[in-house]
C-alpha atoms as a PDB file:
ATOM      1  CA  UNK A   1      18.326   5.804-102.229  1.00  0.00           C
ATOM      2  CA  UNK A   2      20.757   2.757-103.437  1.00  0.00           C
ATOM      3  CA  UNK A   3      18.397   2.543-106.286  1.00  0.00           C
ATOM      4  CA  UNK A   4      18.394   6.290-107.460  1.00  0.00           C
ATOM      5  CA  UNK A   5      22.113   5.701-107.052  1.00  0.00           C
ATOM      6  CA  UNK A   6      22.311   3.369-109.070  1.00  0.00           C
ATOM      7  CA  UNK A   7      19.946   4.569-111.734  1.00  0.00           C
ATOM      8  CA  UNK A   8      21.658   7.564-111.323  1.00  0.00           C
ATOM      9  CA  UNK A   9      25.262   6.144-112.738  1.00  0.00           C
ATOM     10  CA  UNK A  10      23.388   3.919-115.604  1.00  0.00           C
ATOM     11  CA  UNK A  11      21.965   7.262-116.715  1.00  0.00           C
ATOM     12  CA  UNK A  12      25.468   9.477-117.086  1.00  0.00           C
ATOM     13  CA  UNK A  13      26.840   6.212-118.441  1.00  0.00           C
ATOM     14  CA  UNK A  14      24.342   6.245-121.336  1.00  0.00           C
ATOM     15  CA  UNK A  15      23.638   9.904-121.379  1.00  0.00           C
ATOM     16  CA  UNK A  16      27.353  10.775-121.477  1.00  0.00           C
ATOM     17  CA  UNK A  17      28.340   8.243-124.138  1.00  0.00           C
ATOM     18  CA  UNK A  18      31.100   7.239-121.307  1.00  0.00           C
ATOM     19  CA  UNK A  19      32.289   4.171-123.372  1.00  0.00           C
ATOM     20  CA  UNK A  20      33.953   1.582-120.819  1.00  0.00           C
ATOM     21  CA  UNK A  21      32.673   2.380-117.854  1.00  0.00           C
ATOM     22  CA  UNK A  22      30.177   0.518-115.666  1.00  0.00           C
ATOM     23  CA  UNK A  23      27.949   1.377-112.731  1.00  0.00           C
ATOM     24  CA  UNK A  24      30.704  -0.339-110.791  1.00  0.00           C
ATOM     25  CA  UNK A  25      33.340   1.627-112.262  1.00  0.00           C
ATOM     26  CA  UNK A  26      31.514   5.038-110.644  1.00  0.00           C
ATOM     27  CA  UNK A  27      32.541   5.976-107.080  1.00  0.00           C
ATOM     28  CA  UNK A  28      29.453   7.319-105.463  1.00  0.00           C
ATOM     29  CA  UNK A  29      31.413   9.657-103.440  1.00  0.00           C
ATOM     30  CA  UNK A  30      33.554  10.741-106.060  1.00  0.00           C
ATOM     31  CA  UNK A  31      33.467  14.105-107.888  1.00  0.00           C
ATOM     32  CA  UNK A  32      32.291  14.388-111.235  1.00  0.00           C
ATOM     33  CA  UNK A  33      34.542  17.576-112.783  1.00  0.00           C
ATOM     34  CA  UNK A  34      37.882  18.221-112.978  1.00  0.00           C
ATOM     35  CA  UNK A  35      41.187  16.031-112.640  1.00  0.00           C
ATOM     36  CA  UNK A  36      38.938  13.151-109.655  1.00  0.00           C
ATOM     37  CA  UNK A  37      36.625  10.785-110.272  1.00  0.00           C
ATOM     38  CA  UNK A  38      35.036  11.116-114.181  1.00  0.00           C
ATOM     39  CA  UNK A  39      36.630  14.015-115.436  1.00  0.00           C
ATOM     40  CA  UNK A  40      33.339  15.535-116.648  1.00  0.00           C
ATOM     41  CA  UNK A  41      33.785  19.020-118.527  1.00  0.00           C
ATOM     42  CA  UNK A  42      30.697  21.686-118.957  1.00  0.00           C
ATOM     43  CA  UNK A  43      29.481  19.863-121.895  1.00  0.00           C
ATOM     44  CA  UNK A  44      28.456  17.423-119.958  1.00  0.00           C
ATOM     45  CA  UNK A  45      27.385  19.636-117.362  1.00  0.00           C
ATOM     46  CA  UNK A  46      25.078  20.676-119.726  1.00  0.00           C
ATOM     47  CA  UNK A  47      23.925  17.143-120.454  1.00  0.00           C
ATOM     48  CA  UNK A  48      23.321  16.404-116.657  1.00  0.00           C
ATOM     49  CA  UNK A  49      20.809  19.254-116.217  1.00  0.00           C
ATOM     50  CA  UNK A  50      19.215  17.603-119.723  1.00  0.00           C
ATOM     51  CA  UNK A  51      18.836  14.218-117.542  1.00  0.00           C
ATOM     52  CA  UNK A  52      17.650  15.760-114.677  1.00  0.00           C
ATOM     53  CA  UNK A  53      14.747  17.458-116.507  1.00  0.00           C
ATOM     54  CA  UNK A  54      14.308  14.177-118.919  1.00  0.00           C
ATOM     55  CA  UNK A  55      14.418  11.452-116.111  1.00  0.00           C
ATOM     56  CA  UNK A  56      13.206  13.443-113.121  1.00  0.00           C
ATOM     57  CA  UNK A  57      11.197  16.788-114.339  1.00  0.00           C
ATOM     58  CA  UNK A  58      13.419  18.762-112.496  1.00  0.00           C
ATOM     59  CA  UNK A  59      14.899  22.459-113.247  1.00  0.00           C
ATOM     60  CA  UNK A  60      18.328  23.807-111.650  1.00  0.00           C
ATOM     61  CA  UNK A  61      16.764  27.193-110.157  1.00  0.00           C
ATOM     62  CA  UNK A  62      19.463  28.865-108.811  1.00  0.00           C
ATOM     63  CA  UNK A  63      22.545  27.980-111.628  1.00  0.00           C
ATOM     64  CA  UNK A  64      25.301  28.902-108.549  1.00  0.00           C
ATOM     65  CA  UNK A  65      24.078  25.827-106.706  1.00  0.00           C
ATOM     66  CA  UNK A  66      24.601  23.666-109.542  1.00  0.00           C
ATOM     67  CA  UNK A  67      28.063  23.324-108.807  1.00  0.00           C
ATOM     68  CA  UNK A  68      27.436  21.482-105.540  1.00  0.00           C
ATOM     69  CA  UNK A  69      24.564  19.908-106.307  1.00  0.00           C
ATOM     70  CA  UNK A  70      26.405  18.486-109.555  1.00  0.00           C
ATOM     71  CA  UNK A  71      29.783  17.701-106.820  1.00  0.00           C
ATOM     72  CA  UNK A  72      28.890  13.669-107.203  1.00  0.00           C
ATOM     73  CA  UNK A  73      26.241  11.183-107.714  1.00  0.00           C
ATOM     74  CA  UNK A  74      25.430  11.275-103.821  1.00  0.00           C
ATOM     75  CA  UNK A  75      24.879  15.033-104.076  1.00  0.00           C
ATOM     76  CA  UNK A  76      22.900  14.643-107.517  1.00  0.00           C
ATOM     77  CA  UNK A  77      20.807  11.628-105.892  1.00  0.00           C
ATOM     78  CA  UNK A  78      20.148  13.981-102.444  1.00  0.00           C
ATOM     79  CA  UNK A  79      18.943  16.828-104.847  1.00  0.00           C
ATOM     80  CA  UNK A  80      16.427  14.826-106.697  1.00  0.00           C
ATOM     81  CA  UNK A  81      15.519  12.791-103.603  1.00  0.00           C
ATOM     82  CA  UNK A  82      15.192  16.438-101.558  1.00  0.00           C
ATOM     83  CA  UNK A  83      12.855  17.916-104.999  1.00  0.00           C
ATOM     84  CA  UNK A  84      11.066  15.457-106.776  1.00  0.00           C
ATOM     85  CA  UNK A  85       7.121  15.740-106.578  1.00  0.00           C
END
């Protein structure tokens, strides 16, 4: 799970152009939108669900759970961990 983790924050790093910021940087714990933790806006939203399908061949089926399951890396890393084949 570390692993995926940390995978996890190298990918929105590089996927979200998020210019100094490091893996480090990321607070596993933290959320993702709004005013806490990144600040990510539904752009990137939309850029998450690109990386999930790219990286891990998976689709958000139900698009009212995508605002927990996109809550914080821990809750992105449980989804994939809890659906990839």
């Amino acid at each position: 799970m570390e692993n995926l983790i940390n995978d996890l924050k190298a990918q929105l790093i590089e996927e979200l152009n998020l210019e100094d910021v490091t893996v480090e940087d990321i607070d596993t714990e933290a959320p993702l939108f709004g005013d806490e933790g990144l600040g990510l806006d539904s752009i990137d939203a939309l850029e998450i669900i690109l990386l999930l399908e790219k990286y891990y061949g998976l689709k958000i089926e139900n698009p009212k759970s995508g605002k927990d399951i996109f809550f914080s890396v821990k809750t992105l890393a449980d989804y994939i961990t809890a659906n990839r084949k």
